[in-house]
Protein backbone atom coordinates (compact mmCIF):
# COMPACT_ATOMS: atom_id res chain seq x y z
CA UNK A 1 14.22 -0.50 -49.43
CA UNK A 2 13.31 3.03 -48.57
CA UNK A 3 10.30 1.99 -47.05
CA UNK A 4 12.07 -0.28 -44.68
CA UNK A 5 14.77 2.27 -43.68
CA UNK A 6 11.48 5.02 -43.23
CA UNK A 7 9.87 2.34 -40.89
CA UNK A 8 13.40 1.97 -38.60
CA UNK A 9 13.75 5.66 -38.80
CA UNK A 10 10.17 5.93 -37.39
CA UNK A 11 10.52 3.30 -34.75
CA UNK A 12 13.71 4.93 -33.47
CA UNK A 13 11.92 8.57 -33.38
CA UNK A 14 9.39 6.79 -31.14
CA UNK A 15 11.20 4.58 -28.92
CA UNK A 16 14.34 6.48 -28.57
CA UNK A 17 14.03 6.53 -24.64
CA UNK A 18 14.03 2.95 -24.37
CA UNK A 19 16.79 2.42 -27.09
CA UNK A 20 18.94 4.85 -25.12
CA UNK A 21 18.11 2.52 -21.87
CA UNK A 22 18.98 -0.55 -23.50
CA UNK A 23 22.36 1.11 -24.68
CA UNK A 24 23.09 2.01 -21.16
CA UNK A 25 22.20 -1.41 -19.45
CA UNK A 26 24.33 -2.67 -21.98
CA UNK A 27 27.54 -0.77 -21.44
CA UNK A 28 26.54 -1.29 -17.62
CA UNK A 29 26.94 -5.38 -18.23
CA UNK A 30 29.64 -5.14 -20.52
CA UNK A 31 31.81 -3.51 -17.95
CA UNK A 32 30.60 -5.13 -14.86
CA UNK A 33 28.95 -2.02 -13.14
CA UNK A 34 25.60 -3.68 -12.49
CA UNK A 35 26.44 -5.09 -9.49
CA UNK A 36 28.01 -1.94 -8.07
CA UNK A 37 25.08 0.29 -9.57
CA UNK A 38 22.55 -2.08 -8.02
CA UNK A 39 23.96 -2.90 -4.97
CA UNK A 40 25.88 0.47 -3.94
CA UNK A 41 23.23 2.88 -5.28
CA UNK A 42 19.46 1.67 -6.26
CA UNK A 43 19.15 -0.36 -3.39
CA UNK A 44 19.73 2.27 -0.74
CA UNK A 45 17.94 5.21 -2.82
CA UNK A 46 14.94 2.35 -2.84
CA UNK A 47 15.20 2.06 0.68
CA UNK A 48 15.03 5.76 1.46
CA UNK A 49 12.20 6.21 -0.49
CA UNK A 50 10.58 3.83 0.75
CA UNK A 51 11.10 4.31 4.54
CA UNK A 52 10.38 8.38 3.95
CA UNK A 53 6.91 7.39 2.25
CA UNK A 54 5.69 5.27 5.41
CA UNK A 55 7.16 8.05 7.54
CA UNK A 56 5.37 10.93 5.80
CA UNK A 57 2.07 8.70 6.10
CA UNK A 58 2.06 8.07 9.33
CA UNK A 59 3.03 11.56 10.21
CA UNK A 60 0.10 12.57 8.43
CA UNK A 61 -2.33 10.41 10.10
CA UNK A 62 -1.05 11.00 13.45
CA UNK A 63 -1.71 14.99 12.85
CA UNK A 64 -4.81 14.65 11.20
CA UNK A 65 -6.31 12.28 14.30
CA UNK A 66 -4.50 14.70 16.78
CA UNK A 67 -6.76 17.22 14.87
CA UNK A 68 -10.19 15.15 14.66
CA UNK A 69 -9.80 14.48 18.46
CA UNK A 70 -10.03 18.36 19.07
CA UNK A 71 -13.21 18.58 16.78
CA UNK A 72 -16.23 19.17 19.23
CA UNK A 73 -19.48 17.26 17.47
CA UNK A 74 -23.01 17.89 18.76
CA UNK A 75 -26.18 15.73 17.46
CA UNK A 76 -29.58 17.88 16.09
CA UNK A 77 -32.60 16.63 16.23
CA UNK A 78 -35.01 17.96 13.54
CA UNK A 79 -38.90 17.89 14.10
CA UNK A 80 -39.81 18.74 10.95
CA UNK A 81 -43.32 20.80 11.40
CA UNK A 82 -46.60 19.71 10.92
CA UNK A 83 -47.55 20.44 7.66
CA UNK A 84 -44.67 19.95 5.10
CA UNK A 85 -45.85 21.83 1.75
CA UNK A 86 -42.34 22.17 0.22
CA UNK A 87 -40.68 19.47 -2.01
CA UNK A 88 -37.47 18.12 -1.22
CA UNK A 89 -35.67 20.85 -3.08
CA UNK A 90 -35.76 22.84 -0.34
CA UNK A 91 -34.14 20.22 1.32
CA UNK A 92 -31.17 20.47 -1.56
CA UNK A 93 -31.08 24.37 -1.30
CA UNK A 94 -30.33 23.52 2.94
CA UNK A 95 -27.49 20.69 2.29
CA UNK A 96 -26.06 23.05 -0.58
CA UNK A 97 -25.89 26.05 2.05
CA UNK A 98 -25.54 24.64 5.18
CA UNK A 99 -23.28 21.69 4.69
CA UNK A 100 -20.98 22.67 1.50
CA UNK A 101 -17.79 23.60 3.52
CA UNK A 102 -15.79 23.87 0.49
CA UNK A 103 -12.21 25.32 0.92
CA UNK A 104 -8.56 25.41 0.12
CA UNK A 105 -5.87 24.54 2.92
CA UNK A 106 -2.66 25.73 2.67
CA UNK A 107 0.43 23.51 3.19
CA UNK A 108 1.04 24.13 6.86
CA UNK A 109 -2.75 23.58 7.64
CA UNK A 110 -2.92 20.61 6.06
CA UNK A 111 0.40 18.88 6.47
CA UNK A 112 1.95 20.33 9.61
CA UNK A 113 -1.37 20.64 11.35
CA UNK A 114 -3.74 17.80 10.35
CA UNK A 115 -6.71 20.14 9.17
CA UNK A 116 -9.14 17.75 7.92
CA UNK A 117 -12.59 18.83 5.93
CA UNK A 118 -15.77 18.62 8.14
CA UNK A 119 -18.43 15.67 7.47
CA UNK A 120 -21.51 15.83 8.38
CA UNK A 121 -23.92 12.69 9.05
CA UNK A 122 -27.37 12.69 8.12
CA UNK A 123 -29.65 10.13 9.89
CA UNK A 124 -32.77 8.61 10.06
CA UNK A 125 -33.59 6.71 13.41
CA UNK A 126 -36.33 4.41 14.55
CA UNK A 127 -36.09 4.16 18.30
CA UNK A 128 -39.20 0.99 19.36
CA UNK A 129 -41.25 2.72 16.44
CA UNK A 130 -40.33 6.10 17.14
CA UNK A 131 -38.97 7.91 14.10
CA UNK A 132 -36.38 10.88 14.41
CA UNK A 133 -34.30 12.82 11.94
CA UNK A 134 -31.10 13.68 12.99
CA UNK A 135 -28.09 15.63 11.69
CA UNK A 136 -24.32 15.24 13.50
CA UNK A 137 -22.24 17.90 13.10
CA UNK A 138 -19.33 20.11 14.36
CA UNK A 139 -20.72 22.57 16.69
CA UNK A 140 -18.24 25.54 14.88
CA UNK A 141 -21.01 24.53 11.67
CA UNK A 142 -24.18 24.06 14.56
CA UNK A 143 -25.68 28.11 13.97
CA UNK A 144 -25.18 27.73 10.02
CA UNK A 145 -27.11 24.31 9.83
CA UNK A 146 -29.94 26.27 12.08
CA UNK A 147 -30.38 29.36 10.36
CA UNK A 148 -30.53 27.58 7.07
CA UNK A 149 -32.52 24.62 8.35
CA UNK A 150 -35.45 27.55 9.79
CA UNK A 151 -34.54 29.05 6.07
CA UNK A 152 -36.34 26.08 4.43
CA UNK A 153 -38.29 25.04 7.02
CA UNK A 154 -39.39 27.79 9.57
CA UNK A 155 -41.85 25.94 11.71
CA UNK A 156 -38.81 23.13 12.10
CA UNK A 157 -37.64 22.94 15.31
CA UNK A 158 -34.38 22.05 16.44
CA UNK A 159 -32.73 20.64 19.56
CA UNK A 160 -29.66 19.35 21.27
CA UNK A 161 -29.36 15.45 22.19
CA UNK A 162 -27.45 13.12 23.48
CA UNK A 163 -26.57 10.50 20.92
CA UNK A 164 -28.84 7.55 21.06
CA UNK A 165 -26.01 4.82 20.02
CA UNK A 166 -24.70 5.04 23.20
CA UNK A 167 -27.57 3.59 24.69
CA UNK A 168 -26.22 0.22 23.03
CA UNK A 169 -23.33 -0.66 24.90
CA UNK A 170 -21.66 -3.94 22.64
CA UNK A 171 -22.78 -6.58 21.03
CA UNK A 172 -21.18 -9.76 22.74
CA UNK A 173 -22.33 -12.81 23.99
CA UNK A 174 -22.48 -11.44 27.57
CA UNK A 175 -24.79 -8.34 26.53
CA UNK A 176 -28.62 -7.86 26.19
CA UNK A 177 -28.15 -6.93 23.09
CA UNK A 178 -28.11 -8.42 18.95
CA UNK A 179 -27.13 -6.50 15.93
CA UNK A 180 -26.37 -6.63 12.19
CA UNK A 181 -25.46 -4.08 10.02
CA UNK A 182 -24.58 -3.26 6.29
CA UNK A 183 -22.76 -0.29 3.97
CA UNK A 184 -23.97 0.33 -0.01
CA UNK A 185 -21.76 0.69 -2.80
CA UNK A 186 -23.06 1.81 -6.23
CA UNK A 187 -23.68 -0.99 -9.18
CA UNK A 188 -21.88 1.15 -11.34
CA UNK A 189 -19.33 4.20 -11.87
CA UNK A 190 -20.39 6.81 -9.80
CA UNK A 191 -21.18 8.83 -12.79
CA UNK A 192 -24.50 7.17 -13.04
CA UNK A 193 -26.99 9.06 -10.98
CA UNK A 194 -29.91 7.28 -8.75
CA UNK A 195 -33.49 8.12 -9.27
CA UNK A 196 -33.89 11.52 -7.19
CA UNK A 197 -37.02 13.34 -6.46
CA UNK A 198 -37.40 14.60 -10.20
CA UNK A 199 -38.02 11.22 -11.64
CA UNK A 200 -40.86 11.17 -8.53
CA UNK A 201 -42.00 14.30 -10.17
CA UNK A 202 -41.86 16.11 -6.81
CA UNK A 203 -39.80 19.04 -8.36
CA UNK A 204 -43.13 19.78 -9.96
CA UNK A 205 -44.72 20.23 -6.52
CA UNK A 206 -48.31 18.31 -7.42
CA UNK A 207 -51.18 18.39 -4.73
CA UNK A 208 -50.76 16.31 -1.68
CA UNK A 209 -52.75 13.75 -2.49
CA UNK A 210 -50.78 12.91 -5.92
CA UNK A 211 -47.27 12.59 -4.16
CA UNK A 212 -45.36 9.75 -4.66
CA UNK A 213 -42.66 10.37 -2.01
CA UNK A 214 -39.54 7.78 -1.88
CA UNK A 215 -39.03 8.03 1.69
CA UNK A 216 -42.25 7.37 2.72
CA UNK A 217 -41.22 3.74 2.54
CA UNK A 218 -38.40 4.44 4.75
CA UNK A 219 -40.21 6.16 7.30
CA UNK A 220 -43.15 3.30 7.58
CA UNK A 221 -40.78 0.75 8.36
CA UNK A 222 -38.80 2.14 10.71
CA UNK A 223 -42.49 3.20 12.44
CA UNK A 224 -43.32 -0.29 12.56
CA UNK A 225 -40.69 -1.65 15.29
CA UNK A 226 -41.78 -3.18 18.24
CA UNK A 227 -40.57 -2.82 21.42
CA UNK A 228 -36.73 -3.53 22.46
CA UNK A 229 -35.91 -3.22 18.41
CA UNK A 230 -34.24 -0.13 16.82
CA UNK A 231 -33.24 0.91 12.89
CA UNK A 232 -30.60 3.40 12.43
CA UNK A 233 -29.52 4.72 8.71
CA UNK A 234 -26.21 7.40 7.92
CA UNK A 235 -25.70 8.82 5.11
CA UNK A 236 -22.03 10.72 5.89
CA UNK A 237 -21.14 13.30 3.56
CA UNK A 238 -17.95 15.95 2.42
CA UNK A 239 -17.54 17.88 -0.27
CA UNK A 240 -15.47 16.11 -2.86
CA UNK A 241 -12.42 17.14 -3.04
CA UNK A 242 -10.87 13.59 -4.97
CA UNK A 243 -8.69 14.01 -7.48
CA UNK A 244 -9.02 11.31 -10.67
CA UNK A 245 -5.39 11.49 -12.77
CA UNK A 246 -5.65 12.45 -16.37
CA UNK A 247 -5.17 9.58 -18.45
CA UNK A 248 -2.14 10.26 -20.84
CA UNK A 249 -0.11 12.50 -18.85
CA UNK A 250 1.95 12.16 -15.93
CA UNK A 251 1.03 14.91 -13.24
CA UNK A 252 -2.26 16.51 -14.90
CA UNK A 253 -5.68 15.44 -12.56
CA UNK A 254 -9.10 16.56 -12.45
CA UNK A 255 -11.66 16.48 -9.83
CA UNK A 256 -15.04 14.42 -10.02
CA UNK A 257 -17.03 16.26 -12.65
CA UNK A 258 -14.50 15.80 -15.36
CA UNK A 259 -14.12 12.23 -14.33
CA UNK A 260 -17.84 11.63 -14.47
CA UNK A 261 -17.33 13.30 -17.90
CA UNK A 262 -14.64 10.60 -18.96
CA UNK A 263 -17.05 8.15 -18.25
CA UNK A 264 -19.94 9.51 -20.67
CA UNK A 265 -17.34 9.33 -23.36
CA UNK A 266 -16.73 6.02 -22.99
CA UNK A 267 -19.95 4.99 -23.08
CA UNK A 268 -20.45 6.46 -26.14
CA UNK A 269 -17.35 5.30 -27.64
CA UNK A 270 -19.30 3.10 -29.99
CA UNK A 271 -21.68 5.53 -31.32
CA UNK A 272 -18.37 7.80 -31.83
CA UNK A 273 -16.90 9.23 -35.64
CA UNK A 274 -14.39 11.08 -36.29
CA UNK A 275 -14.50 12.90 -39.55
CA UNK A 276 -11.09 14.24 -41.14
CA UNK A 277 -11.17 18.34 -42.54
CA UNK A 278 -10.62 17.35 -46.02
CA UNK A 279 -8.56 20.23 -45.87
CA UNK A 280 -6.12 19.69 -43.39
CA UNK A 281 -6.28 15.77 -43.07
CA UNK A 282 -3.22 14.95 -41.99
CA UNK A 283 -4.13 17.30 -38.75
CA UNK A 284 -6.58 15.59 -36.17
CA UNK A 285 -6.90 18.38 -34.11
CA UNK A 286 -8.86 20.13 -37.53
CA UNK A 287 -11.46 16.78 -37.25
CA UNK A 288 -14.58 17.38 -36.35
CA UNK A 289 -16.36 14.64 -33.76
CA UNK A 290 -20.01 13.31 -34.50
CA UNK A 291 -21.88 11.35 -31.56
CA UNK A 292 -25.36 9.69 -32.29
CA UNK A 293 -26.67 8.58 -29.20
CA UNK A 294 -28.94 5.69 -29.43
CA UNK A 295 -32.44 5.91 -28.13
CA UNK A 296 -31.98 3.12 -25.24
CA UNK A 297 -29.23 5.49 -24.01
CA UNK A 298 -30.81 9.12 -24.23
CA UNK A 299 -32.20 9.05 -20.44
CA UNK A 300 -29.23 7.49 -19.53
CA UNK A 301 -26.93 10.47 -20.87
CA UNK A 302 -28.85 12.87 -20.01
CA UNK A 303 -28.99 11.76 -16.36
CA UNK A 304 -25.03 11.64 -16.53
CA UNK A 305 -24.81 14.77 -17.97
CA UNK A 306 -27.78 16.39 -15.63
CA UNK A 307 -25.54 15.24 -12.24
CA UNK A 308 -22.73 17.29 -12.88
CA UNK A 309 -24.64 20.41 -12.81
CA UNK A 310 -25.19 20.19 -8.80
CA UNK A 311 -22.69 20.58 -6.42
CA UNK A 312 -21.36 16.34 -5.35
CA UNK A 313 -20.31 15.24 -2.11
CA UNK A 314 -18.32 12.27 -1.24
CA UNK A 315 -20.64 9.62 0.54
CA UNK A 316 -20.55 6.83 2.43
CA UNK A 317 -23.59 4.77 3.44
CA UNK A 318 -24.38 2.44 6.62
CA UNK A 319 -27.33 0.95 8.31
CA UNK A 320 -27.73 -0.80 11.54
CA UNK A 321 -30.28 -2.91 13.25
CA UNK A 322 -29.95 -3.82 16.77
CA UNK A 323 -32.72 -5.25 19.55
CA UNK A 324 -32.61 -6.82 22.44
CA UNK A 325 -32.36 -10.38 21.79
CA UNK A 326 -35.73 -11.83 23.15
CA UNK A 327 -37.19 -8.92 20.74
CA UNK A 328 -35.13 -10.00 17.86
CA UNK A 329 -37.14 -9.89 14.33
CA UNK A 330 -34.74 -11.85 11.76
CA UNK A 331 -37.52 -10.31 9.05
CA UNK A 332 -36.73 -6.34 9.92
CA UNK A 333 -33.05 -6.94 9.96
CA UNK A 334 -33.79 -8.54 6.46
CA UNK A 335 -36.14 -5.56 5.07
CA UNK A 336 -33.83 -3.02 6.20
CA UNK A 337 -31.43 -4.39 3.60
CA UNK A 338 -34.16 -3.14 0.77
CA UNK A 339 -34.47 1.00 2.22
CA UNK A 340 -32.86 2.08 -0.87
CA UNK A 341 -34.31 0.07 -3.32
CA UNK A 342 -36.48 2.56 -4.68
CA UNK A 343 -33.85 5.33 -5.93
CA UNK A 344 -33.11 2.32 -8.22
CA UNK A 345 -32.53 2.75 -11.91
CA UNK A 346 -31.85 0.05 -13.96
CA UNK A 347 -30.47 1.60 -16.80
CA UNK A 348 -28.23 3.81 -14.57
CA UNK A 349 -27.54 2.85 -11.11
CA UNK A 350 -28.43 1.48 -7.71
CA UNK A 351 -27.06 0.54 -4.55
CA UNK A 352 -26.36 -2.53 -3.63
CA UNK A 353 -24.68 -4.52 -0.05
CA UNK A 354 -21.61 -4.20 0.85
CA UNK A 355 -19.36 -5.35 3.85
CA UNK A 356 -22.38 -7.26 6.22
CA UNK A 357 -21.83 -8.09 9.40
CA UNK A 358 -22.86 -11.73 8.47
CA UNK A 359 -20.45 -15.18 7.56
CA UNK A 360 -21.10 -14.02 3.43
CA UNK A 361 -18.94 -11.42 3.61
CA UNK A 362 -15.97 -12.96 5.28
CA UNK A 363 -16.77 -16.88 5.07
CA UNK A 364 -16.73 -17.18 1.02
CA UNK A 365 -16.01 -20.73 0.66
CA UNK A 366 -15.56 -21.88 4.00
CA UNK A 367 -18.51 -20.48 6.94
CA UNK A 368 -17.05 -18.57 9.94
CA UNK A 369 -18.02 -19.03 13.59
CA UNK A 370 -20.94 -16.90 15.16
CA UNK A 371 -18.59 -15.35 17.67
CA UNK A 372 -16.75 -13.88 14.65
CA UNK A 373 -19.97 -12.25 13.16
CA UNK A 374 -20.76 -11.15 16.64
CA UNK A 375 -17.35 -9.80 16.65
CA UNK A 376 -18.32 -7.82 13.12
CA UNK A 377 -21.53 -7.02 14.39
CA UNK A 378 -19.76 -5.39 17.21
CA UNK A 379 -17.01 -3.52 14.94
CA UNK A 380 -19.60 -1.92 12.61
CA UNK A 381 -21.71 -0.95 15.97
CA UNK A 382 -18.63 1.11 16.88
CA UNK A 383 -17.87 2.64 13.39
CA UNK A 384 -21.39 3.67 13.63
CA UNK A 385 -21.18 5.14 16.47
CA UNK A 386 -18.00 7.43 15.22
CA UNK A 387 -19.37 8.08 11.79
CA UNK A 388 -16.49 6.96 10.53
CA UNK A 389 -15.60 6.85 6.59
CA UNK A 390 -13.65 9.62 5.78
CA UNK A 391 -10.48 8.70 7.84
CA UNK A 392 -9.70 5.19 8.93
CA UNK A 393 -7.73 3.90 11.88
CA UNK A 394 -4.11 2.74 11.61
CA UNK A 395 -5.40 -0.22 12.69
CA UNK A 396 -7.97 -0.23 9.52
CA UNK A 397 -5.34 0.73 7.21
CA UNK A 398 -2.99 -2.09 7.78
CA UNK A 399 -5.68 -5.04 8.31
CA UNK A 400 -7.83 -4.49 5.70
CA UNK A 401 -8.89 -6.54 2.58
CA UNK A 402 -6.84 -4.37 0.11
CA UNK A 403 -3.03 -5.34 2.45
CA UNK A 404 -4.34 -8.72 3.27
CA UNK A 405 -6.25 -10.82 0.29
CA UNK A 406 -7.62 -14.18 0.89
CA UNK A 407 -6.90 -16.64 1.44
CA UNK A 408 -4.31 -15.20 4.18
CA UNK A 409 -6.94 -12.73 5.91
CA UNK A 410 -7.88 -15.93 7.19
CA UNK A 411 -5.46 -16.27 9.09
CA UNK A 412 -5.77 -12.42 10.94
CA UNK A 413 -9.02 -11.44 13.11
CA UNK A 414 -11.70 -10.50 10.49
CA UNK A 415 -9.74 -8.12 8.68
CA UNK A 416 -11.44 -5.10 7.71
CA UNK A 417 -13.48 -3.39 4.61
CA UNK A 418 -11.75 -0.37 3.05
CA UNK A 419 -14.27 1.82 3.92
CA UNK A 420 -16.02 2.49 0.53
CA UNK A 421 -17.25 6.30 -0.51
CA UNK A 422 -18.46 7.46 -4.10
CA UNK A 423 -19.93 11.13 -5.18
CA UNK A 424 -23.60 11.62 -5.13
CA UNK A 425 -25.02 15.26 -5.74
CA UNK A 426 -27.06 17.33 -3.42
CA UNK A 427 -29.95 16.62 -5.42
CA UNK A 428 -29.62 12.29 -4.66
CA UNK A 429 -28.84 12.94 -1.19
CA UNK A 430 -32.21 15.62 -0.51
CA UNK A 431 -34.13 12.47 -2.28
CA UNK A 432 -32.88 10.28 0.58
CA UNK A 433 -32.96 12.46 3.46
CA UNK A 434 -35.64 15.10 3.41
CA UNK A 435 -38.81 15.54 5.51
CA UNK A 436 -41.87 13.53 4.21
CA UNK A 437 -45.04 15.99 2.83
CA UNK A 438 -48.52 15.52 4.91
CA UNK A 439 -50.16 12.44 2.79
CA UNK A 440 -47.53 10.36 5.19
CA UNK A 441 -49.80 10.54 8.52
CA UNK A 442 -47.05 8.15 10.68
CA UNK A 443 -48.48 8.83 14.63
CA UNK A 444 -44.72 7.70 15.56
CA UNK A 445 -43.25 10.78 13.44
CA UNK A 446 -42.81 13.36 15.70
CA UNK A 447 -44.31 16.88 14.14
CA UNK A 448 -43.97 20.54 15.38
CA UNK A 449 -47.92 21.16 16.24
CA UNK A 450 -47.55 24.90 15.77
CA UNK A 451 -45.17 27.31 15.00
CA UNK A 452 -43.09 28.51 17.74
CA UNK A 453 -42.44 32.26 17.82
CA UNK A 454 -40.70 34.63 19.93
CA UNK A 455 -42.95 38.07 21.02
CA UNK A 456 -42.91 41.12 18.89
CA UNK A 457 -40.13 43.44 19.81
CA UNK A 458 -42.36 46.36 20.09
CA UNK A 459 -44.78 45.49 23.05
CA UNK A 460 -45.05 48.06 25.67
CA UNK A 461 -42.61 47.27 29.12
């Protein structure tokens, strides 16, 4: 019997909230003040909160555009020089510097006058075989990227351009022009890093003639267009500033490092003991914790564990392929799909296609029309064009996939992708956007000949 009266007295201890609810409902019923409680008071509070939470976000979003339309962007081009000797490191040391714009914003900067972080998009273009690297950025950040960039690389040279996407003015059925684009997603949780430049062994810096560059791919194929084709590749970047909530409380959160952290744990849940101080046992903060990780997972972990060390930015991923449509080549627009494929890891992490502008991503069981994936084609030319990721239209928001699920997004114009980012470190993006070392000899890859210099300061007048 005293066991039975211990158990209620334990279940009471822990559920006394909801007991205490259940009392109160009940009183509520008993004396007919539901109605009046529901009708009178929740409803309206409901209502409030409701209306004040789609008024505070569109407030927000329509200071934070007001404050992206004043942002002045200007496009770089890089020509990297003509012997590239460093490893893509260097490459990591100029993102870290140059592009890190790391900050707090006070309450009136951020909710009274829309002050957004700066992104920055790093690009790789083929224009009919002609290879350029470019860099988009705010032109407050344009003498910081410089400096840095002749830091790393001080034969570089660096110039002003007009963006080349404009020279594309829509895909329709009226213009000259096709097109057919893609974003990547990761396989897996973010905390899973790709293969970066250290698995090449390039952190190593071996002789030219033993590299085994990963963008070398990359830059062959986009040297290989013909005339009236063009590749285009973004990788759009922030620092991460997301914050993950902390399971088990109700305000706590922590930012991505902790949260890549969370998932390690997991994944070694199984391989997990706890062992109880025999001398405080009934205390489990006294326990000591024992992992064993297996041998399949060592490179795995250490991987995880090796990312957080280096400063992550939130990314976002997109490629494009457009030509004229007599020049059409249904076999690039197919290998372009593949770029990545090489900072795969199949015990970690890869990237994979996400939101095509073809039927598969919209049609699922039933095929849409062509002018509909013309109509996509054209949307993701356009989000191209404004780098766009980071902060979605109104329009975006509201006709999405995540407001609208299928089967009634049929019924909308395609709705739209949320735009999908995830953290990769500095180190992942240097491995997919650095300059490629001499044993790639591409004629189309524009190279600095020799090193421009201005004349001693001490020459006679």
């Amino acid at each position: 019997m005293s066991e039975f009266l211990e158990a209620i007295e334990k279940g009471i201890i822990k559920y006394w909230k909801w007991l205490v609810l259940l009392i109160i409902i009940y009183f509520l019923w008993r004396y007919d003040l539901l109605y009046g409680l529901f009708v009178h008071i929740l409803f309206p509070l409901i209502g409030v909160v409701l209306l004040g939470k789609v008024a505070w976000i569109l407030w927000v979003h329509y200071i934070q555009q007001d404050f992206i339309s004043g942002i002045d962007f200007v496009l770089l081009e890089i020509i990297p020089p003509r012997d590239v000797l460093r490893s893509p490191k260097a490459m990591e040391l100029f993102l870290t510097n140059a592009l890190y714009h790391w900050s707090n914003k006070g309450g009136k900067e951020e909710y009274w006058q829309g002050a957004v972080w700066f992104w920055f998009s790093l690009e790789i273009v083929s224009i009919e075989g002609q290879v350029h690297f470019y860099i988009r950025t705010p032109t407050r950040v344009r003498g910081l990227i410089e400096t840095q960039m002749y830091a790393q690389y001080p034969q570089a040279q660096i110039k002003e351009v007009e963006d080349y996407t404009l020279a594309v003015d829509e895909i329709s059925p009226k213009s000259a022009w096709n097109g057919w684009g893609c974003e990547f997603k990761l396989d897996r949780h973010f905390a899973y890093p790709l293969k970066t430049y250290t698995d090449f062994g390039l952190d190593k810096d071996p002789k030219e003639e033993f590299k085994v560059d990963p963008i070398s791919p990359v830059v062959e194929l986009f040297g290989s267009l013909q005339k009236g084709e063009q590749m285009w590749a973004q990788i759009i970047i922030t620092p991460s500033k997301r914050l993950y909530h902390t399971h088990g409380t109700w305000f706590k959160h922590h930012d991505w490092v902790a949260e890549a952290r969370v998932e390690v744990e997991k994944l070694l849940k199984r391989f997990t003991r706890t062992n109880p101080n025999p001398f405080h046992k009934d205390d489990p903060s006294k326990a000591s914790v024992e992992m064993r990780v297996p041998a399949f997972l060592d490179g795995t972990v250490k991987g995880m564990s090796a990312k957080t060390s280096k400063v992550g930015f939130e990314t976002g991923i997109r490629v494009y392929y457009v030509a004229k449509k007599e020049a059409w080549n249904m076999s690039n627009r197919r290998n372009l799909r593949l770029i990545w494929r090489q900072y795969a890891k199949p015990d970690s992490n890869q990237l994979n296609r996400h939101n095509s502008t073809q039927g598969d991503a919209f049609g699922g069981v039933f095929t849409i029309s062509s002018k509909s994936v013309m109509i996509l084609a054209n949307r993701m030319l356009k989000e191209y064009r404004e780098r766009a990721f980071f902060h979605d239209s109104l329009r975006q928001k509201i006709f999405s996939k995540r407001t609208i699920p299928w089967p009634l997004s049929s019924m909308f114009h395609p709705v739209y992708f949320h735009e999908l980012t995830y953290v990769l470190n500095v180190e992942e993006i240097a491995t997919m956007w650095h300059f490629p070392g001499q044993i790639l000899k591409v004629p189309t890859l524009e190279r600095i000949e020799s090193k421009e210099a201005s004349p001693p300061t001490n020459l006679p007048t």
